[in-house]
Protein backbone atom coordinates (compact mmCIF):
# COMPACT_ATOMS: atom_id res chain seq x y z
CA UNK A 1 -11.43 -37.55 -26.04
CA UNK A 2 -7.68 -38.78 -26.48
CA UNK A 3 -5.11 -36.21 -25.38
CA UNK A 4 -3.12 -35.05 -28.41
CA UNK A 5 0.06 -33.60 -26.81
CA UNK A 6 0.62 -31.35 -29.72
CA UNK A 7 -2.44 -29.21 -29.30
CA UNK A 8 -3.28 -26.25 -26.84
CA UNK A 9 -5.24 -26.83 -23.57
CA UNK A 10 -7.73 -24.20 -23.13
CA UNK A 11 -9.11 -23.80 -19.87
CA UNK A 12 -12.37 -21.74 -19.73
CA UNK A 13 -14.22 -20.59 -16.67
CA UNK A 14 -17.39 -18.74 -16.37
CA UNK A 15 -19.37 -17.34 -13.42
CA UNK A 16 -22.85 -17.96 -14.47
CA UNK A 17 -24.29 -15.28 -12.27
CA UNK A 18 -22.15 -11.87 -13.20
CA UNK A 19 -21.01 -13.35 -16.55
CA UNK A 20 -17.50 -12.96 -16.32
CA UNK A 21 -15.12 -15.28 -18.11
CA UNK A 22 -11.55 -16.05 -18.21
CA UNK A 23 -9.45 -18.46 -20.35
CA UNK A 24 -5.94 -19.91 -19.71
CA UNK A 25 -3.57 -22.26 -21.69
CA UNK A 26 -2.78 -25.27 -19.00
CA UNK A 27 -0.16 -27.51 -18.49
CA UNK A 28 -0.97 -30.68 -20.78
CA UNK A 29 -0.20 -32.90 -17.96
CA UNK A 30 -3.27 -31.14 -16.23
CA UNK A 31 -5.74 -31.97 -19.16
CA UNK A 32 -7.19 -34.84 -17.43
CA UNK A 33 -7.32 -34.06 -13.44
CA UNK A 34 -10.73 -33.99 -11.86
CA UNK A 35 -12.52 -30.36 -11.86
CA UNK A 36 -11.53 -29.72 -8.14
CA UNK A 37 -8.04 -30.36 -8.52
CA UNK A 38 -7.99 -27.86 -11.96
CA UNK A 39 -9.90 -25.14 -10.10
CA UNK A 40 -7.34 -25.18 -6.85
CA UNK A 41 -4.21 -24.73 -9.43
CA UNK A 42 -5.52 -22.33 -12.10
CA UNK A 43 -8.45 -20.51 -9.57
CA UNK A 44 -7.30 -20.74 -6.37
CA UNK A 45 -3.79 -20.56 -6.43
CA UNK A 46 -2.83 -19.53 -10.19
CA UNK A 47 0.71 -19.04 -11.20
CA UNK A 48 -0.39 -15.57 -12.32
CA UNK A 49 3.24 -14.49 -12.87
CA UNK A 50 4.32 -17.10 -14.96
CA UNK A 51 1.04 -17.04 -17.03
CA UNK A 52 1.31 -13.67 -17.95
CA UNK A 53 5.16 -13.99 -18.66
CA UNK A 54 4.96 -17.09 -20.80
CA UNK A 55 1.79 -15.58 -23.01
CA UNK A 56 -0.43 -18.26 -21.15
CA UNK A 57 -3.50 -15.65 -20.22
CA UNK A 58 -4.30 -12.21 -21.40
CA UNK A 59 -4.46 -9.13 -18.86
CA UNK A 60 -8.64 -9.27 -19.23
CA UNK A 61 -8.63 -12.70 -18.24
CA UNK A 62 -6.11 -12.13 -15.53
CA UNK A 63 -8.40 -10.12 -13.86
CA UNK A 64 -11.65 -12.01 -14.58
CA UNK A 65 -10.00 -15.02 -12.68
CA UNK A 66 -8.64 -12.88 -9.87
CA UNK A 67 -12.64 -11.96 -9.57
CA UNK A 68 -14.19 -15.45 -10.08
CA UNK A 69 -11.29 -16.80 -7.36
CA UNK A 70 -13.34 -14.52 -4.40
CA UNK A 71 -16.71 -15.36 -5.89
CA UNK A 72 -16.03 -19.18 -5.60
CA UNK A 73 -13.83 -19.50 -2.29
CA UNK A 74 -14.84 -18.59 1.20
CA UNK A 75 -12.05 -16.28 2.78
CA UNK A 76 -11.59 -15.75 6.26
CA UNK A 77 -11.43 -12.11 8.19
CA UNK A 78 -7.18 -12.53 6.76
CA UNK A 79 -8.21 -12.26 3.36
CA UNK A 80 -6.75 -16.31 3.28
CA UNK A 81 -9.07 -18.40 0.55
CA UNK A 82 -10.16 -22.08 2.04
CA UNK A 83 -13.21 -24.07 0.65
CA UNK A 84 -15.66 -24.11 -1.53
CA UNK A 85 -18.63 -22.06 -0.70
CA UNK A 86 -21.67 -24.56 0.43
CA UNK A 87 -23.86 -24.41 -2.67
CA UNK A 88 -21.80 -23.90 -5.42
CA UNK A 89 -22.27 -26.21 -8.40
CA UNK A 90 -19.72 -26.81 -11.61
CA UNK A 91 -21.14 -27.47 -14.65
CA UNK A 92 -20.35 -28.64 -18.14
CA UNK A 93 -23.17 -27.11 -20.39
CA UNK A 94 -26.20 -28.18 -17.83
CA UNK A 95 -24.66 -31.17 -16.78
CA UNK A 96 -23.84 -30.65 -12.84
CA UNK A 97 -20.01 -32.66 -12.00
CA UNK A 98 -19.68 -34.96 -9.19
CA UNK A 99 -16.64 -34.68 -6.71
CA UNK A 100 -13.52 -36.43 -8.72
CA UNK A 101 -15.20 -36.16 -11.85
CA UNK A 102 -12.70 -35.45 -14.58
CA UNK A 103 -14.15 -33.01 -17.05
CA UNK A 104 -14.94 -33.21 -20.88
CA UNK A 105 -12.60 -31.89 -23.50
CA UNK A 106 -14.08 -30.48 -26.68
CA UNK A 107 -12.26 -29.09 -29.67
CA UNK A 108 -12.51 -25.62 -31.36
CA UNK A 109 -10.26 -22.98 -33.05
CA UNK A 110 -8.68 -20.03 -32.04
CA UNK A 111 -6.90 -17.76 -34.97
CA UNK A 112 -6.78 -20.91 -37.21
CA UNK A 113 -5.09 -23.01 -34.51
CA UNK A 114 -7.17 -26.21 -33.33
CA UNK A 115 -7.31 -26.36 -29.72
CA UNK A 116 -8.81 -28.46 -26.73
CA UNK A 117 -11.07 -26.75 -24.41
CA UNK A 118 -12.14 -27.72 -20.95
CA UNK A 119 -14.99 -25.36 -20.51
CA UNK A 120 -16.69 -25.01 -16.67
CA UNK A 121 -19.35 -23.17 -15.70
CA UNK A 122 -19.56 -21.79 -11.93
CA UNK A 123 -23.40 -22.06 -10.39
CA UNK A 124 -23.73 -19.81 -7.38
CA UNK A 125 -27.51 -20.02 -7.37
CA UNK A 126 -27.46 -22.40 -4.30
CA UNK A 127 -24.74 -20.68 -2.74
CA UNK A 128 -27.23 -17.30 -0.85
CA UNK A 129 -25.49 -14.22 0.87
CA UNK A 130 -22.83 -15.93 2.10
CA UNK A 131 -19.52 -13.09 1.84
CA UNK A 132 -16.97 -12.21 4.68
CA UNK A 133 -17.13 -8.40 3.38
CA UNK A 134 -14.20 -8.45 5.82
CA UNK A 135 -11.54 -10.79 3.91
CA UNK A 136 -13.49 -9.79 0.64
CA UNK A 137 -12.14 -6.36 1.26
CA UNK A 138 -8.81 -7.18 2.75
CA UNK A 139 -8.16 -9.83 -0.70
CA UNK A 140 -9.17 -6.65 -3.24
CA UNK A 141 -7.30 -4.55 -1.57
CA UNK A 142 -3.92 -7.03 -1.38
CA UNK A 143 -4.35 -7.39 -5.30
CA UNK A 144 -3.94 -3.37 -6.00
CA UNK A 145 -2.83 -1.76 -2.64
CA UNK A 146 -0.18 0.35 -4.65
CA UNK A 147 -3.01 2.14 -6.87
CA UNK A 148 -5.58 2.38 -3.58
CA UNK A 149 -2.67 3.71 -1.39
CA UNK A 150 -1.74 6.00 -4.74
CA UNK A 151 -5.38 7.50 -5.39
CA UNK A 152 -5.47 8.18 -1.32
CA UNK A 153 -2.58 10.09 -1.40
CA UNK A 154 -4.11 12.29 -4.66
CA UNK A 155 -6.68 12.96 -2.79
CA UNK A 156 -5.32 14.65 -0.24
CA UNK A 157 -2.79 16.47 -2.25
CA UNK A 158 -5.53 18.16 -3.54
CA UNK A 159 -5.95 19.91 -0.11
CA UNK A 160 -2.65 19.84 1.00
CA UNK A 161 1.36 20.76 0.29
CA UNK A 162 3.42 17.29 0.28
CA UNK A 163 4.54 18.17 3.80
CA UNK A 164 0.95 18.20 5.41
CA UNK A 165 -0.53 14.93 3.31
CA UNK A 166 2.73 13.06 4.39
CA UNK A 167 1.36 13.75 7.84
CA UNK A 168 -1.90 12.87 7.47
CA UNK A 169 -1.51 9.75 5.43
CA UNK A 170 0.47 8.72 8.74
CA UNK A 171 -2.66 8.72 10.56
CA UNK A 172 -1.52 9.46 14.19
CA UNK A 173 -4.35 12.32 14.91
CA UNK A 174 -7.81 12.60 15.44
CA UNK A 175 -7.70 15.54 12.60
CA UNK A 176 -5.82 13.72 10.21
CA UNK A 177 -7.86 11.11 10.42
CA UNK A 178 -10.73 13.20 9.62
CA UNK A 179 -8.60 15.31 6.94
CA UNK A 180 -8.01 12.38 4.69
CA UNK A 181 -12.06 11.07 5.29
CA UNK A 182 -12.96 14.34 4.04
CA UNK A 183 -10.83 14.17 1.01
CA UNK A 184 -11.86 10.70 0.01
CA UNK A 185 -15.18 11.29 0.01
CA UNK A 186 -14.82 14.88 -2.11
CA UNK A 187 -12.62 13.17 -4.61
CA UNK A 188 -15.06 10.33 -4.86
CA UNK A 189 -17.90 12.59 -5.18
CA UNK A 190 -16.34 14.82 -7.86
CA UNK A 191 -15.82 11.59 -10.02
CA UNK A 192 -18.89 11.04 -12.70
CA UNK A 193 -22.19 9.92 -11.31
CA UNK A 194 -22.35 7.40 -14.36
CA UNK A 195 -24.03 4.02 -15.65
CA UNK A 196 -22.09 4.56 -19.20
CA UNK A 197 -19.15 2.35 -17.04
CA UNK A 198 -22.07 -0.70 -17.36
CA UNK A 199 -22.22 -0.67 -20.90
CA UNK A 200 -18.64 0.11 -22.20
CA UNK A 201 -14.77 -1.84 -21.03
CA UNK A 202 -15.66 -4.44 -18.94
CA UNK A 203 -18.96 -4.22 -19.30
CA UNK A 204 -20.17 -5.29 -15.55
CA UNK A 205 -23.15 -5.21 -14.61
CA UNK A 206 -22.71 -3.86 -11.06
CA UNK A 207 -19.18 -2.67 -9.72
CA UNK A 208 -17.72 -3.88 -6.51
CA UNK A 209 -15.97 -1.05 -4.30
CA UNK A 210 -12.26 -1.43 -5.57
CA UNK A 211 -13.61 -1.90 -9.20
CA UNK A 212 -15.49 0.96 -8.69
CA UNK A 213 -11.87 3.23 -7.24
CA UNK A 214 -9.93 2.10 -10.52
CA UNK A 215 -12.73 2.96 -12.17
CA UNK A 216 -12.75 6.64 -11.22
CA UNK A 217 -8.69 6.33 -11.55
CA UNK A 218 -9.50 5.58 -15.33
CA UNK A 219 -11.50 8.64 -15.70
CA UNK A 220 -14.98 7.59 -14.71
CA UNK A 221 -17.18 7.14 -11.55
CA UNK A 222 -20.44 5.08 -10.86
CA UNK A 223 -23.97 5.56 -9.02
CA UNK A 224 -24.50 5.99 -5.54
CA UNK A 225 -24.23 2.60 -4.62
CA UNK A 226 -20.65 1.99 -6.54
CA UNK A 227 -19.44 5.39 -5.05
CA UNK A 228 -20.62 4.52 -1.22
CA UNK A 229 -18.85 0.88 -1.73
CA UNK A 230 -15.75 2.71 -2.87
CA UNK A 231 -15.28 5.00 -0.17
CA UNK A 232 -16.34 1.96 2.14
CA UNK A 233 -13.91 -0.04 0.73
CA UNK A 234 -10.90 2.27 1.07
CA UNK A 235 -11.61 3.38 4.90
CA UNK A 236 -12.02 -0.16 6.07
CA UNK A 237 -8.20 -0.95 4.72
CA UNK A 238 -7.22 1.97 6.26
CA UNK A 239 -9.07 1.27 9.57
CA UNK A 240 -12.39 3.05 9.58
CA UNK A 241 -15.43 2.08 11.24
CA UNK A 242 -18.14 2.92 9.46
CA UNK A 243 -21.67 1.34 8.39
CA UNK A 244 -24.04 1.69 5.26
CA UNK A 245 -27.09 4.39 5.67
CA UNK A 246 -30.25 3.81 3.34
CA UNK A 247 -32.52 6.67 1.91
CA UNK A 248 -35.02 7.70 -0.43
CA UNK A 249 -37.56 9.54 -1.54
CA UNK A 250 -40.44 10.02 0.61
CA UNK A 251 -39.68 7.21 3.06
CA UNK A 252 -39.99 8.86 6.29
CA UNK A 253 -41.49 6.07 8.58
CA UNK A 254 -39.36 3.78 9.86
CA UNK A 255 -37.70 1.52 7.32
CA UNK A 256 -39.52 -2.17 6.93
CA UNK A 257 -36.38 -4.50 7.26
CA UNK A 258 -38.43 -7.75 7.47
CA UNK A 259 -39.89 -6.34 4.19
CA UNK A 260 -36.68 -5.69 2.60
CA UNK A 261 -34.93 -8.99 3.77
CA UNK A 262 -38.07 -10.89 2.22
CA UNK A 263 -37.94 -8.47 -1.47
CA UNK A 264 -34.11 -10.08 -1.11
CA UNK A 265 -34.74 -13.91 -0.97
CA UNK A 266 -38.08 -13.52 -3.38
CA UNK A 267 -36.53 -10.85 -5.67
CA UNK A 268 -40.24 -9.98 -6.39
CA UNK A 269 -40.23 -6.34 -6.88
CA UNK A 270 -43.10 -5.32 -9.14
CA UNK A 271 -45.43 -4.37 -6.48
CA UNK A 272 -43.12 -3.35 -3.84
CA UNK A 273 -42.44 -0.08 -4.95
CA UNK A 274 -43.81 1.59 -1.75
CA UNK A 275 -40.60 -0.79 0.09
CA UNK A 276 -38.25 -0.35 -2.42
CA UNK A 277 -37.66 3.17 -2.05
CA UNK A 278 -36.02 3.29 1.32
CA UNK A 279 -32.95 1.96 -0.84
CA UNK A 280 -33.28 3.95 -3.30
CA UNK A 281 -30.32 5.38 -2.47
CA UNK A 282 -26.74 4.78 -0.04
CA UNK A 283 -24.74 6.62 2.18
CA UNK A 284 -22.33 6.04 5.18
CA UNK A 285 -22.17 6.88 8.91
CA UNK A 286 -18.83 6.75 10.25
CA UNK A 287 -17.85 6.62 14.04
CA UNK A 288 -14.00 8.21 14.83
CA UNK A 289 -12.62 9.59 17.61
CA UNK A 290 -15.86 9.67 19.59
CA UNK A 291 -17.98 11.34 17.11
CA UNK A 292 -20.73 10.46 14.71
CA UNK A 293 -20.18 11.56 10.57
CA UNK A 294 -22.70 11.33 8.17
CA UNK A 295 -21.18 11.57 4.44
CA UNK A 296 -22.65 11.67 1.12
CA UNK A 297 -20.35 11.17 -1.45
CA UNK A 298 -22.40 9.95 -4.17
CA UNK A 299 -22.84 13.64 -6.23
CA UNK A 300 -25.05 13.51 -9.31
CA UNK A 301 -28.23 14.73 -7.34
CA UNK A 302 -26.92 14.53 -4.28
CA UNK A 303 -24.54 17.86 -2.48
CA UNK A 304 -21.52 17.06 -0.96
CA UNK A 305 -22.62 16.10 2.93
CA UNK A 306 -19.94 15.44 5.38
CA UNK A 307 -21.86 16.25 8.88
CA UNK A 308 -20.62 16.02 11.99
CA UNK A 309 -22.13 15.30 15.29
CA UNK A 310 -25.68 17.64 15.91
CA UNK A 311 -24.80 18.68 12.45
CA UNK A 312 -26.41 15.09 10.90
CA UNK A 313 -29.45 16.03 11.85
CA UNK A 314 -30.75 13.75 9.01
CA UNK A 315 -30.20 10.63 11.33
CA UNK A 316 -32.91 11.98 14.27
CA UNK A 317 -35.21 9.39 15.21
CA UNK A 318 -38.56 9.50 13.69
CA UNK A 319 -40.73 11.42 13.84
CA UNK A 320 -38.73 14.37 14.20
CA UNK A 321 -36.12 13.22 11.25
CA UNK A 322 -35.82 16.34 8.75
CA UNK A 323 -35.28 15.17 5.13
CA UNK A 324 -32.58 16.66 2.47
CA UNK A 325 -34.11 18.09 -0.68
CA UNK A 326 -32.79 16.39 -3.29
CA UNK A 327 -33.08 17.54 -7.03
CA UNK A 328 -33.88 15.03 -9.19
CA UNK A 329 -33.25 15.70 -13.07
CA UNK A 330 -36.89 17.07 -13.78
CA UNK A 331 -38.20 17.59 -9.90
CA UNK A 332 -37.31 17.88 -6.14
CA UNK A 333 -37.87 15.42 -3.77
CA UNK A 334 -37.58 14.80 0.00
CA UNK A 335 -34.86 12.46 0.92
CA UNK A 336 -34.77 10.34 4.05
CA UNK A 337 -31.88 8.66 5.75
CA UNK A 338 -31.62 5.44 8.09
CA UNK A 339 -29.49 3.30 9.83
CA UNK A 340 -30.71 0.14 9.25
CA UNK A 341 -29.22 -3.47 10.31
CA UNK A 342 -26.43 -3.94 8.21
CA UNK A 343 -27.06 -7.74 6.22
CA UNK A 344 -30.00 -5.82 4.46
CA UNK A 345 -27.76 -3.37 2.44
CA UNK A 346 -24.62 -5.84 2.18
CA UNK A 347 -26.95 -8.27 0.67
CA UNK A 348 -28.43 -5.89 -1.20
CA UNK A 349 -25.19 -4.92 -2.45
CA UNK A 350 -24.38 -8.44 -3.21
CA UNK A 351 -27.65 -9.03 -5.10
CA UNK A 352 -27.07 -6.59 -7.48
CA UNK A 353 -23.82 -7.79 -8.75
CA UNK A 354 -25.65 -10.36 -10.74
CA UNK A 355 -28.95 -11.65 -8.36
CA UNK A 356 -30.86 -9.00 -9.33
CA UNK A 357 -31.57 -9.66 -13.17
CA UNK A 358 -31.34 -6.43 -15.45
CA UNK A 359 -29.84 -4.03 -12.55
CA UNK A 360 -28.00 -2.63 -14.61
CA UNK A 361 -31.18 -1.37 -17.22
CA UNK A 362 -33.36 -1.07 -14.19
CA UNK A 363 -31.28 1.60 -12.60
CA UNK A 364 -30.98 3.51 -16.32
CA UNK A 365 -34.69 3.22 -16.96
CA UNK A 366 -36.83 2.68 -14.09
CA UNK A 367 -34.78 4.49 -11.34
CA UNK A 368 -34.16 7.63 -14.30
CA UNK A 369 -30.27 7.92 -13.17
CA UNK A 370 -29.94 7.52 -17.47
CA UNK A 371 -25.99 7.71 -18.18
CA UNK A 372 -24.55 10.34 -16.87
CA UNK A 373 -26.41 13.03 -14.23
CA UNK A 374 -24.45 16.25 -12.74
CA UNK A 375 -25.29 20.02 -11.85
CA UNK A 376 -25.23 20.68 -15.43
CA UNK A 377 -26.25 17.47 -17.80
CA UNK A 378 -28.53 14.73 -17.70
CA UNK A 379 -28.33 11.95 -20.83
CA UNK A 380 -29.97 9.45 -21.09
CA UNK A 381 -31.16 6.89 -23.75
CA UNK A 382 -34.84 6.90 -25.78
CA UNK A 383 -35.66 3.53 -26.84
CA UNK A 384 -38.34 2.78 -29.72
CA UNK A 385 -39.00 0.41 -31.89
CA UNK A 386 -40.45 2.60 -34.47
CA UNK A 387 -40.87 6.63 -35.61
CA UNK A 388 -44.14 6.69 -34.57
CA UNK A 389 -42.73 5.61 -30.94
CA UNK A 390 -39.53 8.29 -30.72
CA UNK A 391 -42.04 11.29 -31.66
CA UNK A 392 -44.43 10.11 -28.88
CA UNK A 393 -41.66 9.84 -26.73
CA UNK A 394 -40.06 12.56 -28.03
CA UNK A 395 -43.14 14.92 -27.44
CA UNK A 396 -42.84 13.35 -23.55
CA UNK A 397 -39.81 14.66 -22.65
CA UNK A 398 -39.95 18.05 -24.52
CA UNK A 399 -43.36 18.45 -22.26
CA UNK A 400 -41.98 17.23 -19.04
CA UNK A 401 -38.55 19.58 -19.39
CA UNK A 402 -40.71 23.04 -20.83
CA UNK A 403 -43.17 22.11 -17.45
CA UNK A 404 -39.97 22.84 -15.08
CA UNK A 405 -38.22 25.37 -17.85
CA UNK A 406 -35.41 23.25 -18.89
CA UNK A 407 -33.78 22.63 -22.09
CA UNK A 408 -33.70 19.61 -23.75
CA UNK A 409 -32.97 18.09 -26.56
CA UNK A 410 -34.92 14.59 -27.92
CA UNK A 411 -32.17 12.85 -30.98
CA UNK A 412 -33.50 9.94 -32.65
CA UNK A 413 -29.96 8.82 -33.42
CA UNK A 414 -27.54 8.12 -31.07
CA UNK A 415 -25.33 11.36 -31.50
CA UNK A 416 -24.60 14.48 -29.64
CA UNK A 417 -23.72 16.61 -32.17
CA UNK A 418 -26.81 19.41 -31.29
CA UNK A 419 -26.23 22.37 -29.30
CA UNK A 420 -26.61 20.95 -25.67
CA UNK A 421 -24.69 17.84 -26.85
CA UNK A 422 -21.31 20.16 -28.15
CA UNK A 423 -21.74 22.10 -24.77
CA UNK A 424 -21.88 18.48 -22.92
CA UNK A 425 -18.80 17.32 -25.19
CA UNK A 426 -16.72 20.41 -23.99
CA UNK A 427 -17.45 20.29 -20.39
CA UNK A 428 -17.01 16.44 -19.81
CA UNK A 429 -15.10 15.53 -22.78
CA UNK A 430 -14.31 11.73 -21.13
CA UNK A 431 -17.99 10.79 -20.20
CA UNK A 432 -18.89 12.01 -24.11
CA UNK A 433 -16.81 9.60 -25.72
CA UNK A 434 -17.88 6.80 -23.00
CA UNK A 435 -21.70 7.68 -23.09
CA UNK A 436 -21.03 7.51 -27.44
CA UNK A 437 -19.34 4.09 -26.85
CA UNK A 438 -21.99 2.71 -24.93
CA UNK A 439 -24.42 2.48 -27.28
CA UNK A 440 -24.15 -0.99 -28.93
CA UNK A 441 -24.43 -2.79 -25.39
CA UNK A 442 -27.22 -1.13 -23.90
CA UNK A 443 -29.16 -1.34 -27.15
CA UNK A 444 -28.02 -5.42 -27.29
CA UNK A 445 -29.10 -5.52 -22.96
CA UNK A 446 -32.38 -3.64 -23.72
CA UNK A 447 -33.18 -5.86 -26.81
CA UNK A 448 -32.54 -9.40 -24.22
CA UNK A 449 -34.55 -8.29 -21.91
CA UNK A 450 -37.73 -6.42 -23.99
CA UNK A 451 -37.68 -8.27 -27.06
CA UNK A 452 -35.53 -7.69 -30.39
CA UNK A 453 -35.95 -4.50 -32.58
CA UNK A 454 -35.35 -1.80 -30.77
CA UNK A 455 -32.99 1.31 -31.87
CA UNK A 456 -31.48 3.82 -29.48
CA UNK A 457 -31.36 7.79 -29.49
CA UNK A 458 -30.12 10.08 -26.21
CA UNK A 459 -32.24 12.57 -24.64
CA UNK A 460 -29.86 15.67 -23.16
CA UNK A 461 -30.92 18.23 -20.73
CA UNK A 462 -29.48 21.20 -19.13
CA UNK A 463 -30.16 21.38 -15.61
């Protein structure tokens, strides 16, 4: 297509596997580079300044890019971007581009304005578990270090006059290192265990651990997972050694890693249940100043653990490992934790940023976390396609919650204006108005993946 110098240049770019997208008005002289060339100026090193101060990209896409740029560069353990990753693919609808190819230019509209739109599409498929966690962390942490280094010092203020968190920020003592762990992980773990964050803002599908910290500095939280990347995410800035622990229900024996690398490269979990639950769940091990610490800060379900030395007796080699009873929103269950080689939960941290399809319904539905789980609530959705299909599962959960002598209450509409839904409201006023406002994704997420016609009501109990 000619260039017409008096119309906008749109560049759009997608990330096929988490969805994200971000659009930018270019320079008209860079209308017709090749797609490699386009990408290092407006991906990999973006005048981000000057597009935000001359209009040229809006603060969503800002931060879209900013994501897309560590999904399609390798860093190194610096946090510095070089290449390509080795299996990444641009396309143009499903048409693959060559090296040097210059990309198509098609016309649309934006608010009655005609403009030209180069629109690429970023293929990961090829590229496999293939992040330096290391500069990945280091690079998220560059882009907000004055809200991470903010929400630390909250934390410990909590705990501590000015005076005594000054001292501790500094570091310089076994017990202040250990004061400001401990007051990460409580403020972490008094932030919502949530999956309403999935379906409302941003809408992604799995957070990463410094999306996950601004999200609990916006009001919210995340599931176990989100919260243990969080935490993991601010202690290895601040120079923490730690590693991921996995646990769940019932998994006692000692955890199947071949197994769980193979459910990771197959992604075929429907009759790998029996695997599946030794990751069921996260927490993290931390070594400092010669000692062992095993901390939960995940909540929801889960109490507050933060166990030193003999006291992690959870981590004893089997057989003699003693479980944690965990209480689940209907039931109790035995909890088991491991140390396990580390690529399994990275990757499976990875994976369900966007590998694993539906994660974000799977974790809602089949893992019953619903939208928001604490000492005192559980909500979650009921979806049907018809009356005759909320009554029967209406009658389900009424059984299930008088069985254990719970309250409940089963709404076919999406509302929580009933008794346990105004005493929900009033307690957690923020998660209300996010669980209310998370309705119209979930329902259009449920409906892609099981078929169109579905409506949505919430089921609340008191715990």
């Amino acid at each position: 297509m000619p260039v017409n110098e008096n119309q906008n240049f749109i560049l759009q770019i997608t990330d096929s596997v988490t969805t994200r997208k971000c659009a930018l008005r270019i320079d008209l002289q860079d209308a017709r580079l090749p797609w490699e060339r386009l990408l290092e100026i407006y991906l990999k090193n973006p005048p981000i300044e000057q597009l935000c101060k001359e209009g040229r990209i809006t603060s969503e896409s800002t931060e879209n890019l900013l994501a897309i740029q560590d999904l399609v560069y390798v860093s190194d353990d610096d946090g510095c971007l070089h290449s390509m990753f080795a299996g990444l693919t641009v396309k143009q609808g499903d048409r693959p581009l060559a090296p040097t190819i210059v990309p198509d230019i098609s016309l649309g509209r934006a608010r009655d304005k005609e403009i030209s739109v180069i629109d690429l599409t970023i293929d990961r498929t090829g590229v496999g578990y293939s992040r330096n966690w290391v500069g990945f962390h280091k690079r998220r942490w560059a882009k907000n270090e004055t809200a991470f280094v903010d929400f630390a010092r909250s934390a410990v203020e909590l705990n501590w006059c000015p005076e005594e968190a000054d001292s501790i920020l500094e570091l310089n003592s076994p017990e202040a290192r250990l004061a400001l762990l401990q007051d990460l992980a409580k403020r972490i773990w008094e932030a919502d265990f949530e999956s309403y964050s999935r379906f409302t803002g941003q809408k992604l599908v799995f957070k990463s651990g410094d999306e996950t910290v601004r999200n609990i500095i916006n009001g919210g939280g995340g599931v176990c997972s989100e919260k243990v990347q969080a935490l993991k995410f601010l202690t290895d800035n601040l120079g923490y050694e730690s590693e991921y622990l996995l646990a769940g229900p019932n998994a006692r024996r000692p955890i199947p890693e071949e197994k769980l690398r193979e459910l990771l490269t197959t992604f075929e979990f429907e009759f790998s249940r029996r695997y599946m639950r030794y990751w069921q769940h996260m927490a993290l091990l931390y070594h400092l100043d010669g000692q062992d610490i095993l901390v939960d800060a995940t909540n929801g379900n889960i109490p507050f653990l933060f166990l030193l030395g003999d006291e992690a007796k959870l981590l004893r080699d089997y057989p003699s490992k003693e479980p944690l009873a965990v209480r689940m929103s209907l039931h109790q269950e035995a909890f088991y934790y491991h140390r396990v080689s580390q690529d399994i939960p990275e990757n499976l941290l990875f994976a369900l940023e966007g590998w694993i399809p539906e994660a974000d319904l799977i974790q809602v539905f089949e893992n019953e976390l619903g939208l928001f789980l604490s000492e005192s609530f559980f909500v979650t959705p009921v979806v049907y396609r018809n009356h005759r299909e909320f009554l029967r599962q209406q009658r389900k959960y009424n059984e299930a919650c008088e069985k254990v002598g719970l309250l409940s209450e089963v709404n076919e509409k999406w509302t929580l204006d009933s008794e346990i839904g105004r005493q929900f409201t009033q307690m957690n006023p923020f998660a209300s108005q996010q669980v209310l406002a998370s309705r119209q994704h979930l329902l259009s997420r449920y409906n892609e993946s099981e078929g169109s016609g579905h409506q949505a009501g919430l089921v609340l109990v008191k715990l």
